[in-house]
Protein backbone atom coordinates (compact mmCIF):
# COMPACT_ATOMS: atom_id res chain seq x y z
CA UNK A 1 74.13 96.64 88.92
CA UNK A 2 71.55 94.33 88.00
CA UNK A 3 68.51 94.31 85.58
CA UNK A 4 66.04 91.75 84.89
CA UNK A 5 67.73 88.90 86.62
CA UNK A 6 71.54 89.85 85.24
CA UNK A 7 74.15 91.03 87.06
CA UNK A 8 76.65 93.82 85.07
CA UNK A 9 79.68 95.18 85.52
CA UNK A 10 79.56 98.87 84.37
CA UNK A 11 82.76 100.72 83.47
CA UNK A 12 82.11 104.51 82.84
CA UNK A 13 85.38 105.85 80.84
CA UNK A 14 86.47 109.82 80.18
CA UNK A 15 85.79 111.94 77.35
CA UNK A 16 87.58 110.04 74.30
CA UNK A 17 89.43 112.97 72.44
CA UNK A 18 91.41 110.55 69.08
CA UNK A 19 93.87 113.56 68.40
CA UNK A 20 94.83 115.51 71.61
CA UNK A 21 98.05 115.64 72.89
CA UNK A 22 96.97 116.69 76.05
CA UNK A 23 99.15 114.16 78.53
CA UNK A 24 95.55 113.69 80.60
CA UNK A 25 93.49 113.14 77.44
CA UNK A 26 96.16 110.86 76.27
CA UNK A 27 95.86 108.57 79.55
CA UNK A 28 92.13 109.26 79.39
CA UNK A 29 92.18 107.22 75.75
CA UNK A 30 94.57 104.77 76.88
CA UNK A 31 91.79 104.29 79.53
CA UNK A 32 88.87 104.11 77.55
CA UNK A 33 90.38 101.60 74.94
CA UNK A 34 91.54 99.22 77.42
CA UNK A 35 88.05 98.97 78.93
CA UNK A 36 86.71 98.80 75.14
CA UNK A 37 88.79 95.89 74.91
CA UNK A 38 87.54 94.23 77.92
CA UNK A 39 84.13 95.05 77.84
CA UNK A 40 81.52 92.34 76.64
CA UNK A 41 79.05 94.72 75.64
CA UNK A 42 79.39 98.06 74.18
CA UNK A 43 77.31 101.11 75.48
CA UNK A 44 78.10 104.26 72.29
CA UNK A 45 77.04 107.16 74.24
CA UNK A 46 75.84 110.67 72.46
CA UNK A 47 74.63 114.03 73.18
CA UNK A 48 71.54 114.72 71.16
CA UNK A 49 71.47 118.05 71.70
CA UNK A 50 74.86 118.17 69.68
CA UNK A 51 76.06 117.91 65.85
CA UNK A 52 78.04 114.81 65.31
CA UNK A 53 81.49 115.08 65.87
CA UNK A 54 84.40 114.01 64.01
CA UNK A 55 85.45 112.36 67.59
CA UNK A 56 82.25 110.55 67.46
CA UNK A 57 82.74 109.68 63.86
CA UNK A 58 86.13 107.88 64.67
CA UNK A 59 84.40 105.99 67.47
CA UNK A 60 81.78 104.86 65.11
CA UNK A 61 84.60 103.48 63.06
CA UNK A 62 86.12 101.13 65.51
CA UNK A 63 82.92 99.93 67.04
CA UNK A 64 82.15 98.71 63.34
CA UNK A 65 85.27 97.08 63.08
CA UNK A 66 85.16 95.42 66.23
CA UNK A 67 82.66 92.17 66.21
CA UNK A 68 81.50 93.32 69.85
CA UNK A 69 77.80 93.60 70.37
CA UNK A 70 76.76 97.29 71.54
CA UNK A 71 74.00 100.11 71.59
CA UNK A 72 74.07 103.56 70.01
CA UNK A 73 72.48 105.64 72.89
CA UNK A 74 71.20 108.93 71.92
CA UNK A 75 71.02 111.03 76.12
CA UNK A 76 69.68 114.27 76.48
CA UNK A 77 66.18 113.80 74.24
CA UNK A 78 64.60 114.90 77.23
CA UNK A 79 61.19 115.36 75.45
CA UNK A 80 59.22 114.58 72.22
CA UNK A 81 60.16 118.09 70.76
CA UNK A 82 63.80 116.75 70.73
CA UNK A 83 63.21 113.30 69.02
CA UNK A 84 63.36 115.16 65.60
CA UNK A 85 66.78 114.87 66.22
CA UNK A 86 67.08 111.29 66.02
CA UNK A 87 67.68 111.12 62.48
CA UNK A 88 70.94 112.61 61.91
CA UNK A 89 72.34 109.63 63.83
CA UNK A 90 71.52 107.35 61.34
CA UNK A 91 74.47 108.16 58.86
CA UNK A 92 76.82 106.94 61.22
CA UNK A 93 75.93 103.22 60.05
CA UNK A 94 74.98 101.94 63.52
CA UNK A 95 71.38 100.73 63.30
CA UNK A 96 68.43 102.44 65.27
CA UNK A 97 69.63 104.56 68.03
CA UNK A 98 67.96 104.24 71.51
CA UNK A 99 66.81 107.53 72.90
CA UNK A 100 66.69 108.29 76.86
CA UNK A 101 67.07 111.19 79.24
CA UNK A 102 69.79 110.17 81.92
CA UNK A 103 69.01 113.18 84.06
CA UNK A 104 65.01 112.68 84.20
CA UNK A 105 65.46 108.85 84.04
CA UNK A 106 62.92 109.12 80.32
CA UNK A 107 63.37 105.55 78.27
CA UNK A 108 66.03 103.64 80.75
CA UNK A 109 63.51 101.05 81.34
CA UNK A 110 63.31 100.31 77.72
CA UNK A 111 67.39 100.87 77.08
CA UNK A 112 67.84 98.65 79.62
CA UNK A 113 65.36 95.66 78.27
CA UNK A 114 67.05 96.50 74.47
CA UNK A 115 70.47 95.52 76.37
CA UNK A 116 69.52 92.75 78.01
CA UNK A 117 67.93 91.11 74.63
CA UNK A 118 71.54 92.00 72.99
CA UNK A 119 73.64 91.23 75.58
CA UNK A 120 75.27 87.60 74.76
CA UNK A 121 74.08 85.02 77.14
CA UNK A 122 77.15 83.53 78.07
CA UNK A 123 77.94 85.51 80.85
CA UNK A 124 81.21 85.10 82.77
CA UNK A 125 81.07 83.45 86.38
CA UNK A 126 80.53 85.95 88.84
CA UNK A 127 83.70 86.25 91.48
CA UNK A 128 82.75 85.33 95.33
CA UNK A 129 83.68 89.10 96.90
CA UNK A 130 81.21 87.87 99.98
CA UNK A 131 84.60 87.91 101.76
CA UNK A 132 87.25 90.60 101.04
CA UNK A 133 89.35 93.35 102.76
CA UNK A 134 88.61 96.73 101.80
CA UNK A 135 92.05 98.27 101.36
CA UNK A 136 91.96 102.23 100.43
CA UNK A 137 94.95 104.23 99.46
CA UNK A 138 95.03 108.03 101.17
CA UNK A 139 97.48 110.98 101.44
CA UNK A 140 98.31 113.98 99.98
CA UNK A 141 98.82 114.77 96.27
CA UNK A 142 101.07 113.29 94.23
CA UNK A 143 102.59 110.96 96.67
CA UNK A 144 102.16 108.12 94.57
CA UNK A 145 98.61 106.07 95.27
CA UNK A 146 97.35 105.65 91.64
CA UNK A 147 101.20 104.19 90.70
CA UNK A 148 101.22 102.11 93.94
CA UNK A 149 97.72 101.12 92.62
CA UNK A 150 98.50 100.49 88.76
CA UNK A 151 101.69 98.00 90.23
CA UNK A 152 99.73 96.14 92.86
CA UNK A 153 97.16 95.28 89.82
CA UNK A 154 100.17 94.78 87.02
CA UNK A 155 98.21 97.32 84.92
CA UNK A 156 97.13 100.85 84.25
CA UNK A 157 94.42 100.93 86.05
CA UNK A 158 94.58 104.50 87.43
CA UNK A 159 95.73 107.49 85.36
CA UNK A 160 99.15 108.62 86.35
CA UNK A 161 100.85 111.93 85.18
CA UNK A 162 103.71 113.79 87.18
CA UNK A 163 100.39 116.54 87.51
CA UNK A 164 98.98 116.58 91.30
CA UNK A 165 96.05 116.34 91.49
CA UNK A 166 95.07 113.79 88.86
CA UNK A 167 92.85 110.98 90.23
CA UNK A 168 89.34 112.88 91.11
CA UNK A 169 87.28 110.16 91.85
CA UNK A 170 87.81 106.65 93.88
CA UNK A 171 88.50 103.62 91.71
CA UNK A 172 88.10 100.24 92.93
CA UNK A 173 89.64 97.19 91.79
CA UNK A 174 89.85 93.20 93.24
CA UNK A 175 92.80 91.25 93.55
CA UNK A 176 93.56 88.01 95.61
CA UNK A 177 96.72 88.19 97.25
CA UNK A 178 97.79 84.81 98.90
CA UNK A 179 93.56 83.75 98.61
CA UNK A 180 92.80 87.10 100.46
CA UNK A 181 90.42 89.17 97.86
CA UNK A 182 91.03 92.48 98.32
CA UNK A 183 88.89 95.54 97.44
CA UNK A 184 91.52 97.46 96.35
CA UNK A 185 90.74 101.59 96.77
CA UNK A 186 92.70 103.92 94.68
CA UNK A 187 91.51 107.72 96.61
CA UNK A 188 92.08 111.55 95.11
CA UNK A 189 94.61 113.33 96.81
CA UNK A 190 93.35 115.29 100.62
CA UNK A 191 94.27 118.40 101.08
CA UNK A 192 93.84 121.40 103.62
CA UNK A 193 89.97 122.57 102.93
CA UNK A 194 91.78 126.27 102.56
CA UNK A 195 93.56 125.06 99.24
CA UNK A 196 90.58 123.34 97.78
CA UNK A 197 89.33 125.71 95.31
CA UNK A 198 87.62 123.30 92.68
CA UNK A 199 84.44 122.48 92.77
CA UNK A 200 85.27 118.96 91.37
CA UNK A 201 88.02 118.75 94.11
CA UNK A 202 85.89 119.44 96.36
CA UNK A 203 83.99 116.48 95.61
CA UNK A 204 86.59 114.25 95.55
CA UNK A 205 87.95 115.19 98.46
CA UNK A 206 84.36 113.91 99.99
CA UNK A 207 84.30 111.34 98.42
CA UNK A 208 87.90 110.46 99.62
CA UNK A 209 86.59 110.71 103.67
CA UNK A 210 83.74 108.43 102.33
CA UNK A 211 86.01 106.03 101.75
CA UNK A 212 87.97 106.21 105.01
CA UNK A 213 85.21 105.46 106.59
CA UNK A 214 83.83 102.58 104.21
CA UNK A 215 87.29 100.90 104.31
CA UNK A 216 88.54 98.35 106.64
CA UNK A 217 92.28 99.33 106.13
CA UNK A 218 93.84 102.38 104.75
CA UNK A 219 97.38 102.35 103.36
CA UNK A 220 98.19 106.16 103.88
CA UNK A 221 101.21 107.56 101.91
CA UNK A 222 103.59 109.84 102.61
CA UNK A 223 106.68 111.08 100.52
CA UNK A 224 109.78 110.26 101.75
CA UNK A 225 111.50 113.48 100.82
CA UNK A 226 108.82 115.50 102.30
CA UNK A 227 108.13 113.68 105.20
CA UNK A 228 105.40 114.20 107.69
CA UNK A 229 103.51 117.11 107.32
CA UNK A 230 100.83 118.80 109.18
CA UNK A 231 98.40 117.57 106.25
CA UNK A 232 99.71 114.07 106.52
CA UNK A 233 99.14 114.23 110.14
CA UNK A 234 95.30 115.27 109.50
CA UNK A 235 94.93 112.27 107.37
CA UNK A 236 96.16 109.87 109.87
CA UNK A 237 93.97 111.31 112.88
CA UNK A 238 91.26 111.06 110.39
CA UNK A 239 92.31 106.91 109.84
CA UNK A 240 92.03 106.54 113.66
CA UNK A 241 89.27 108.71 114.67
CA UNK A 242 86.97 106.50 111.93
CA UNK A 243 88.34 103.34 113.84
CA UNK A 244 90.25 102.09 110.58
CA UNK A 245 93.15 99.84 110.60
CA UNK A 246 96.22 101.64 109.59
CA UNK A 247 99.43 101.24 107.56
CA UNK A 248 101.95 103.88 107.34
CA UNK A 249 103.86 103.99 103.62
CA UNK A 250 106.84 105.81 102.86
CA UNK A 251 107.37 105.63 99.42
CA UNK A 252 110.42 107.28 96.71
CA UNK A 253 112.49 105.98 99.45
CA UNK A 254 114.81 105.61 96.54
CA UNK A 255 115.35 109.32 96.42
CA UNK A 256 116.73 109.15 99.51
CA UNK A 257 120.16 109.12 100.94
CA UNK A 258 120.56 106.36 103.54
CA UNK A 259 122.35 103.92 105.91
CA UNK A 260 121.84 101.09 107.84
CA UNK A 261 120.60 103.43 110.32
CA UNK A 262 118.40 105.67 108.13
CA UNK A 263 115.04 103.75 108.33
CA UNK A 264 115.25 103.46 112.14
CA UNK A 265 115.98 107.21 112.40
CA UNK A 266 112.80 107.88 109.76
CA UNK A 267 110.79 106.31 112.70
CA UNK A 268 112.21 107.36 115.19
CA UNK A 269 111.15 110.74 114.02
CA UNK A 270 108.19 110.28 112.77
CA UNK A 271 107.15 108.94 116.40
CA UNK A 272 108.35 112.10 117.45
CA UNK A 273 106.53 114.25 115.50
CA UNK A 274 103.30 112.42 115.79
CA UNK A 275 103.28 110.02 118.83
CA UNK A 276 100.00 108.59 117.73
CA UNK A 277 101.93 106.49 115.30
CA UNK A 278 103.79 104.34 117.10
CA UNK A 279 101.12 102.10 117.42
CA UNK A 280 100.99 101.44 113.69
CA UNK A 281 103.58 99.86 111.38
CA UNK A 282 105.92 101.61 109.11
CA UNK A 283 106.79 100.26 105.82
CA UNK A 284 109.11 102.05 103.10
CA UNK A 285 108.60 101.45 99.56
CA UNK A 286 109.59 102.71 95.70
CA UNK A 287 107.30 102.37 93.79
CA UNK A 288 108.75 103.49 90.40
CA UNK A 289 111.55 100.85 91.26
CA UNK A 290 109.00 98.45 92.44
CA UNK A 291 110.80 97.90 95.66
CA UNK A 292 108.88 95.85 98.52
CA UNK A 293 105.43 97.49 96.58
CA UNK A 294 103.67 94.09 97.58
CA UNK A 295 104.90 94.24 101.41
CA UNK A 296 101.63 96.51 101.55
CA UNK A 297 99.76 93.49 101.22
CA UNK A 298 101.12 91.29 103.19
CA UNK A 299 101.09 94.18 106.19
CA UNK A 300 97.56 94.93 105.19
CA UNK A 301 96.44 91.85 105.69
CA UNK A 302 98.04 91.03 109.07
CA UNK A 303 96.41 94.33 110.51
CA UNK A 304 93.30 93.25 109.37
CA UNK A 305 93.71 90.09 111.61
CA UNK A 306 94.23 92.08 113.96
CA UNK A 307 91.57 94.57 113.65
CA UNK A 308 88.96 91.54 113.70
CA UNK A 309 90.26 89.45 116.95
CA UNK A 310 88.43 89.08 119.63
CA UNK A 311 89.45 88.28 123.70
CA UNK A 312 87.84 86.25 125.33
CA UNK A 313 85.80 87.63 128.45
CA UNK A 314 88.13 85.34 130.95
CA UNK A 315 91.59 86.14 129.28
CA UNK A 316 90.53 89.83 129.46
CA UNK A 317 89.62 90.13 133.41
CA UNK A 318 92.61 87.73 134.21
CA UNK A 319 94.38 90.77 132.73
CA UNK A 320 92.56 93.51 134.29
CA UNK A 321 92.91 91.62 137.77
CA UNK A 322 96.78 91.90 136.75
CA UNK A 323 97.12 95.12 135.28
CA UNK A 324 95.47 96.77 138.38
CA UNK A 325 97.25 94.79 140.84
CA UNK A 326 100.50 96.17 139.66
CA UNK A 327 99.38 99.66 138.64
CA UNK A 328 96.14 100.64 140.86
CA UNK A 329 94.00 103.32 139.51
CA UNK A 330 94.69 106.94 141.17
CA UNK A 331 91.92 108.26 144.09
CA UNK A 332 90.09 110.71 142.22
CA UNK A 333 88.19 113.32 144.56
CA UNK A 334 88.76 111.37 147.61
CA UNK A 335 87.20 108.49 145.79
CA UNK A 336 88.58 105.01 145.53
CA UNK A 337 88.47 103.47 141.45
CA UNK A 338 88.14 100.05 140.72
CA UNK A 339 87.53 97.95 137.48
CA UNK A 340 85.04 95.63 138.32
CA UNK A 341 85.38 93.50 135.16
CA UNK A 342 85.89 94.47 131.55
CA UNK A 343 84.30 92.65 128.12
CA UNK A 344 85.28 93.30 124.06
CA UNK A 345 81.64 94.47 122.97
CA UNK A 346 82.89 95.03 119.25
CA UNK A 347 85.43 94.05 117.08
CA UNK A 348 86.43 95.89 113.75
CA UNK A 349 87.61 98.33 115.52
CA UNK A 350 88.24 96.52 118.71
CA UNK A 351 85.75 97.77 121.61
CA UNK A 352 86.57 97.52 125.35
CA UNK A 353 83.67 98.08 128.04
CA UNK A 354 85.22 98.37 131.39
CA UNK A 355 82.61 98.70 134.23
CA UNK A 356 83.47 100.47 137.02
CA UNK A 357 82.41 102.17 140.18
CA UNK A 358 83.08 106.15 139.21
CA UNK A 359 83.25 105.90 134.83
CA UNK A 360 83.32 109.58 134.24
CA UNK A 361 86.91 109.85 137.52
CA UNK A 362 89.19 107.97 134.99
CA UNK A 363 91.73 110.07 134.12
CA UNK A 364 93.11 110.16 130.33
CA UNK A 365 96.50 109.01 131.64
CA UNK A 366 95.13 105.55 133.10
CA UNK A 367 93.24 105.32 130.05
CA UNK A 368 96.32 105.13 128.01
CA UNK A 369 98.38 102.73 130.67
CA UNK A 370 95.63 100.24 129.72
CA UNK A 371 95.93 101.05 126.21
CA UNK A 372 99.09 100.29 126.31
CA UNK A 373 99.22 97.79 128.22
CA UNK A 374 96.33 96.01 126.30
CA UNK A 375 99.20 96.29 123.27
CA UNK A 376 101.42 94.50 125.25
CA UNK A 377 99.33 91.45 125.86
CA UNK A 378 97.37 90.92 123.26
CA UNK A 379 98.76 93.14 119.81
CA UNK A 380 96.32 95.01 117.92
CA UNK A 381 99.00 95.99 115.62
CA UNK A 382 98.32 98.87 113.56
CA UNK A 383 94.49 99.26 115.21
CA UNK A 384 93.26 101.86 117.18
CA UNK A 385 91.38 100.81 120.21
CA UNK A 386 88.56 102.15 122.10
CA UNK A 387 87.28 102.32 125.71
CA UNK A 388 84.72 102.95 127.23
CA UNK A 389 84.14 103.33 130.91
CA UNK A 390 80.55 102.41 132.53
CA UNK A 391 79.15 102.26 135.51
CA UNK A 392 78.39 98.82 137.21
């Protein structure tokens, strides 16, 4: 965000519970005191329609400690009837609290100018993401896309717990992988709309086909032991259909039983269970024994090459001239087809108009042979392609 001329980076954290043993609320603290050790500025959120807390007591403790400047925030004073309750904040030894109402937007203006006077001035330089990749991690539950996440970055970035189910919002993250920056999407977990019976997974879930459709790339990840499922199948057709560059993961391959044979088998069948995928590469991973994790990368970033080339207009009716001289297209109601000439109109996803005498007489079959045979000559690796017929 920015505010009078600043740029900021804002990191909302969970609930910080100091005591539970709760295995989320544990991560949730690991969470919130990593980004309390990164931050610059510290914003010490309350609810002033609440007695002070012992949790909100030990906070108070470690922000004094700590020599980083911050702002006790008083939310939910919604009106002047509530500012009475201002004053009980004081014996927490923080200076004046600021008062605002984040629902009905009362005081931000001011909050916002109190932060920017506190704020130190030395400012760190902002990173150039004019030019990244946007990389988002999909697939069912617990298949592994916050670990994969948290080992691409070298940290614990997402929460991980053997519990399905617990990322429920999108996380981004950059990271510059051989001078690529990547915009690095950790996703909830999609499921079948039947099973989603939480409002807050409901959410995430759209939020999670927001992203598809933002992204450039999606890495989507299947479980090797549980292969591909009618659910992971959804989530791919839902990659291609948005036009997204795709990468097929298999990780916990280390759970599984193989041979020299076993990964070209794993294909093999996974073709044959979904034929769309043989367009798209397959890569199989561990991520707990951090085996080929970064080969995502590296595969991500060649089908993004590929998702943005272009062919030229010549190259691409030298073709056509080829293509239909060795495989004419079928008479279609007594009527004679032909492919005057063909263009790319878009790239990211690659767009082919091909302008013809009879556009709406091309049969699906033909439309696939050029597919295909488009593949053949010029890649597109991992890319879904589009075509469109139109009359000349």
């Amino acid at each position: 965000m920015d505010w009078a001329g600043k740029k900021y980076n804002l990191i909302d954290t969970g609930g910080y519970l100091p005591n539970s043993e709760d295995k989320i609320e544990k991560a949730v603290r690991n969470q919130a005191e990593i980004a309390f050790s990164e931050a610059d500025f510290i914003i010490f959120l309350l609810d002033g329609q609440s007695e002070i807390s012992s949790s909100d007591r030990h906070l108070a403790e470690l922000i004094k400690k700590n020599d980083k400047p911050f702002s006790l925030i008083i939310n939910k004073i919604d009106d002047t009837t509530h500012e009475e309750k201002l004053y009980s904040f004081y014996e927490l030894g923080l200076g004046d609290p600021i008062h605002i109402s984040a629902i009905g937007g009362r005081n931000m203006g001011d909050f916002l100018d109190q932060i920017c006077l506190k704020i130190p001035e030395k400012q760190k330089k902002d990173k150039d993401y004019s030019d990244f990749l946007n990389l988002a991690i999909v697939g069912m539950p617990n298949v592994g896309k916050s670990s994969l996440m948290n080992s691409l970055l070298n940290e614990e970035k997402s929460i991980v717990t053997e519990i399905a189910g617990t990322t429920r919002d999108a996380v981004d993250s950059y990271l510059t992988y051989f001078n690529q920056t990547i915009r690095l999407i950790d996703t909830a977990g999609l499921r079948k709309k039947s099973k989603v019976d939480d409002s807050v997974e409901f959410y995430s879930t759209v939020r999670t086909q927001k992203i598809i459709q933002e992204c450039d790339i999606a890495l989507v990840l299947l479980d090797a032991e549980k292969g591909l499922g009618a659910q992971d199948k959804a989530v791919i057709r839902n990659v291609i259909t948005w036009g997204k560059g795709l990468v097929i993961v298999v990780n916990k391959w280390d759970t599984i039983k193989k041979d020299h044979q076993t990964m070209k088998e794993y294909v093999e069948d996974l073709h044959y269970k979904y034929k769309y995928t043989r367009h798209f590469p397959v890569l199989f991973i561990s991520v707990l024994k951090n085996q080929r994790t970064y080969s995502v990368l590296s595969e991500a970033i060649k089908v993004n090459e590929q998702y943005q080339k272009k062919i030229k207009t010549n190259d691409l009716n030298e073709f056509l001239d080829y293509v239909q001289y060795n495989y004419p297209p079928p008479a279609i109601k007594g009527k004679n087809l032909k492919i005057k000439y063909g263009t790319q109109v878009h790239h990211s996803p690659p767009i082919f108009a091909f302008f013809c005498n009879y556009p709406d007489l091309y049969p699906e079959q033909y439309k696939r042979y050029l597919e295909n045979q488009i593949r053949d000559k010029f890649g597109f690796e991992g890319v879904p392609i589009k075509i469109s017929f139109r009359k000349k």
